[in-house]
N, C-alpha and C. Protein backbone atom coordinates (compact mmCIF):
# COMPACT_ATOMS: atom_id res chain seq x y z
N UNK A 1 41.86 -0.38 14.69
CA UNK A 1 41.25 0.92 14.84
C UNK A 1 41.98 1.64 15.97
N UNK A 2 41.95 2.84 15.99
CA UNK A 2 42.56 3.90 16.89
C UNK A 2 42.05 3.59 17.96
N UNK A 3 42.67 4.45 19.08
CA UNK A 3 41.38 5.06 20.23
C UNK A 3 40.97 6.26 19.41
N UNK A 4 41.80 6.79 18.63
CA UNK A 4 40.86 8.50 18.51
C UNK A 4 39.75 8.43 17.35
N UNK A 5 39.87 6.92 16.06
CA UNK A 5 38.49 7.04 15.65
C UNK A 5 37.40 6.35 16.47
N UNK A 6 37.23 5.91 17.34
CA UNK A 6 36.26 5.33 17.96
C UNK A 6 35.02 5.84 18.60
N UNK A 7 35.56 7.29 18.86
CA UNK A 7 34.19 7.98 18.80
C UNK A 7 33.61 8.02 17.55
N UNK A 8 34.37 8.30 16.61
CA UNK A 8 34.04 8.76 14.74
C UNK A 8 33.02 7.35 14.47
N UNK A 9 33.37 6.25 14.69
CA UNK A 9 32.97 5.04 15.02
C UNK A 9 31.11 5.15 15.63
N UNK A 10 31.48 5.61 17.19
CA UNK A 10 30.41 5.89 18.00
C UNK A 10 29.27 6.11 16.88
N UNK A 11 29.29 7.46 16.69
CA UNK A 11 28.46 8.38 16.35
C UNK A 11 28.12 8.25 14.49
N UNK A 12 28.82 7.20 14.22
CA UNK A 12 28.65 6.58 12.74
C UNK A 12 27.04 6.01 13.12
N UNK A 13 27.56 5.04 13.93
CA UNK A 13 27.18 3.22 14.79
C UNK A 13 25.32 4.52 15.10
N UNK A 14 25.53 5.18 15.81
CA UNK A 14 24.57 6.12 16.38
C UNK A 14 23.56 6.74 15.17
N UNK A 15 24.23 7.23 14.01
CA UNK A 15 23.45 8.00 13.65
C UNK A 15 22.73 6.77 12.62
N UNK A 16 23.29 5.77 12.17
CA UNK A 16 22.99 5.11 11.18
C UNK A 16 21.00 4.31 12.00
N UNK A 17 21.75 4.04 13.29
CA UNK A 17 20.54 3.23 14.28
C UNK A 17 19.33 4.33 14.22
N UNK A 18 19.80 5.52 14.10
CA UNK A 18 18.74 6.22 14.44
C UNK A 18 17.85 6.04 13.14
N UNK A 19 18.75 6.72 12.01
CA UNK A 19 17.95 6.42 10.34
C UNK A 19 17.42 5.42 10.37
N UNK A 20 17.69 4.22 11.25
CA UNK A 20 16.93 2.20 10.70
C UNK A 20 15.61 2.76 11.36
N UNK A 21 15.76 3.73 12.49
CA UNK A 21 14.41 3.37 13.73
C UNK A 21 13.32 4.28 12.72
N UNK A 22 13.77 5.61 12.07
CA UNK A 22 12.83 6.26 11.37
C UNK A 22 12.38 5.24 10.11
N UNK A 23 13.62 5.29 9.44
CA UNK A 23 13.14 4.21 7.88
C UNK A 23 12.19 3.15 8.63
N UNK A 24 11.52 1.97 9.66
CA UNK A 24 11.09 1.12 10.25
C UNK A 24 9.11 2.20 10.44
N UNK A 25 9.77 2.69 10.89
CA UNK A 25 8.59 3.69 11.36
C UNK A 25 7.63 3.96 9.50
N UNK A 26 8.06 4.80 9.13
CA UNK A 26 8.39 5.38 7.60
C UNK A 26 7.21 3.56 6.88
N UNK A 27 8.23 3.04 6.57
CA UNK A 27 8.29 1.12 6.05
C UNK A 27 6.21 0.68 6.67
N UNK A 28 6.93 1.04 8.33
CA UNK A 28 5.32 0.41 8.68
C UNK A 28 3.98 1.66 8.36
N UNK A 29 3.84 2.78 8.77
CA UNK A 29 2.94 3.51 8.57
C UNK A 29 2.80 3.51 6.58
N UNK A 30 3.62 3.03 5.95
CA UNK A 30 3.48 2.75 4.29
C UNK A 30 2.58 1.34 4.13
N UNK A 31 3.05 0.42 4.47
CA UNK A 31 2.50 -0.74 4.71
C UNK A 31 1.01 -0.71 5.41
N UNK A 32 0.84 -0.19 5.97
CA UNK A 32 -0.36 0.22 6.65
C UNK A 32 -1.60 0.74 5.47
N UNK A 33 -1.32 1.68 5.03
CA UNK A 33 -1.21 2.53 4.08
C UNK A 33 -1.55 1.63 2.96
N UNK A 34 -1.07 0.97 2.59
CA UNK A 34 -0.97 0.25 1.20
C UNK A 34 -2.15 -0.78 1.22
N UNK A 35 -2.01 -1.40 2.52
CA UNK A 35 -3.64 -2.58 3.12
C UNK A 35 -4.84 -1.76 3.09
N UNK A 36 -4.27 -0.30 3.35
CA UNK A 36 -6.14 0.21 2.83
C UNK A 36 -6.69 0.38 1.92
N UNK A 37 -5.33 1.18 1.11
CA UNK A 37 -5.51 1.44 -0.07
C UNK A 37 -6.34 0.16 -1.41
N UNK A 38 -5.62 -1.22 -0.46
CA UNK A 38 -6.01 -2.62 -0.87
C UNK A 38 -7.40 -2.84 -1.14
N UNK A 39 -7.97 -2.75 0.59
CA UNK A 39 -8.50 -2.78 0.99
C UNK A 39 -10.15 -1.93 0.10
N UNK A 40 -9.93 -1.01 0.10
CA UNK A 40 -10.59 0.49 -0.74
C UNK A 40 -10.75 0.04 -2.02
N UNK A 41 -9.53 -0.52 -2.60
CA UNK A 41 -9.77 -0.91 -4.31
C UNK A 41 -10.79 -2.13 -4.41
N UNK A 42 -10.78 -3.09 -3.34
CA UNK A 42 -11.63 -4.53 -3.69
C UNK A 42 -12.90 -4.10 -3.36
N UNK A 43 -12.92 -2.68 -2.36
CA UNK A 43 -14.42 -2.87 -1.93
C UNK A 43 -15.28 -1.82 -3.54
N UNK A 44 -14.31 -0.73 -4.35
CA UNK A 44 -14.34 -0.11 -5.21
C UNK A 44 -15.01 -1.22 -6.47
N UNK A 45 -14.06 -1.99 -6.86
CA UNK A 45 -14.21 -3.23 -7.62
C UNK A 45 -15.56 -3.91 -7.52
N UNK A 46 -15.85 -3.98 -6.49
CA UNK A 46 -17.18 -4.44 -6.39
C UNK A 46 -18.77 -3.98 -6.49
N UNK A 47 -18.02 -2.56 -5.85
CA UNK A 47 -19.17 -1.59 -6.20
C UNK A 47 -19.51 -1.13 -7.73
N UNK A 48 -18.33 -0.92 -8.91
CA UNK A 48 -18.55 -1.28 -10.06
C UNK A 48 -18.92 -2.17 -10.42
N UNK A 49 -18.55 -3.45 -10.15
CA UNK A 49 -19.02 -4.85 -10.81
C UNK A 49 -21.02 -4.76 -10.12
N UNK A 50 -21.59 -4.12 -9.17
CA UNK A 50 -22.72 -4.07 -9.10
C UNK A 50 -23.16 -2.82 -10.21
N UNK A 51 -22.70 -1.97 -9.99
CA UNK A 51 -23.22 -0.98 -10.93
C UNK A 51 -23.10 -1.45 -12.30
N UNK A 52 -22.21 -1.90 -12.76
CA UNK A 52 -22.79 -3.05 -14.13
C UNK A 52 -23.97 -3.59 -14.41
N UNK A 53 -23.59 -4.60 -13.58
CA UNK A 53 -24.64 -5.52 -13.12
C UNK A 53 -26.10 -4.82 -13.31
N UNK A 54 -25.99 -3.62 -12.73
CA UNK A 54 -27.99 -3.06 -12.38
C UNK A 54 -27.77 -2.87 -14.25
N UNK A 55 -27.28 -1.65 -14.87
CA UNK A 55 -26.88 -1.28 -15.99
C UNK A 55 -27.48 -2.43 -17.02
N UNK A 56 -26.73 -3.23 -16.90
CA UNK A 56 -27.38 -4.31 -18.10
C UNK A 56 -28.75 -4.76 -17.73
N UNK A 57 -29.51 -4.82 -16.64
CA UNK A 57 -30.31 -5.26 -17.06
C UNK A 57 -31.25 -4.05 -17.30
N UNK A 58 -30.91 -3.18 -17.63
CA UNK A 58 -31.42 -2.22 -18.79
C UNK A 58 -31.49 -2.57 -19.81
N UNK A 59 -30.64 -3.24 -20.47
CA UNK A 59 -30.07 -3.05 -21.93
C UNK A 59 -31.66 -4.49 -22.47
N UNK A 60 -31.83 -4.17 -23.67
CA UNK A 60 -32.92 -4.92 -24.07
C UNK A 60 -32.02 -6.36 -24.52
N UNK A 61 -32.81 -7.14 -24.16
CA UNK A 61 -32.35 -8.60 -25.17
C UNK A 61 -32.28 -8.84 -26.18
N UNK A 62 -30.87 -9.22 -26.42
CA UNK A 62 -30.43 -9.57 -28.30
C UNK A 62 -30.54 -10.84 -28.59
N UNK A 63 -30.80 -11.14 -30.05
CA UNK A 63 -31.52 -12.55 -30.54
C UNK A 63 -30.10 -13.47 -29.50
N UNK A 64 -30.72 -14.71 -29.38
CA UNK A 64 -30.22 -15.29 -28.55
C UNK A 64 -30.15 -15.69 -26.81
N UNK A 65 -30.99 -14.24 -26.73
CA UNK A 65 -30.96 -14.09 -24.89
C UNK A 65 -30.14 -13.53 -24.45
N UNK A 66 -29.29 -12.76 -25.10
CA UNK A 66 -28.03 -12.21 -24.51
C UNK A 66 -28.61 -10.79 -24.67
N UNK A 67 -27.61 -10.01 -23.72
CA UNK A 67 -27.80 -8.29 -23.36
C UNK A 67 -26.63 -7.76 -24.04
């Protein structure tokens, strides 16, 4: 390598570190993000699986014992 690309070098080396520190930032506040979203669907899931639950035992009994 030159001396005269080595700044060209520098400021490659520079700008690329800076993009990792945002993409890192970006990566974790997504991840974050995604555990709630997780988080939100199982507690969702459940709250349907009760609202079922009350629902049938509406429903009258069919020969057999079943709803």
């Amino acid at each position: 390598m030159s001396p005269r690309d080595r700044p060209v070098v520098r400021q490659v080396i520079d700008e690329v570190a800076n993009a990792l520190q945002a993409a890192i930032g970006l990566a974790t506040a997504l991840r974050r993000n995604t555990q709630d979203t997780v988080d939100d669907t199982v507690q969702l899931e459940a709250a349907i699986g009760r609202a079922v639950s009350a629902l049938k035992r509406l429903q009258p009994m069919r020969k057999g014992g079943r709803r």
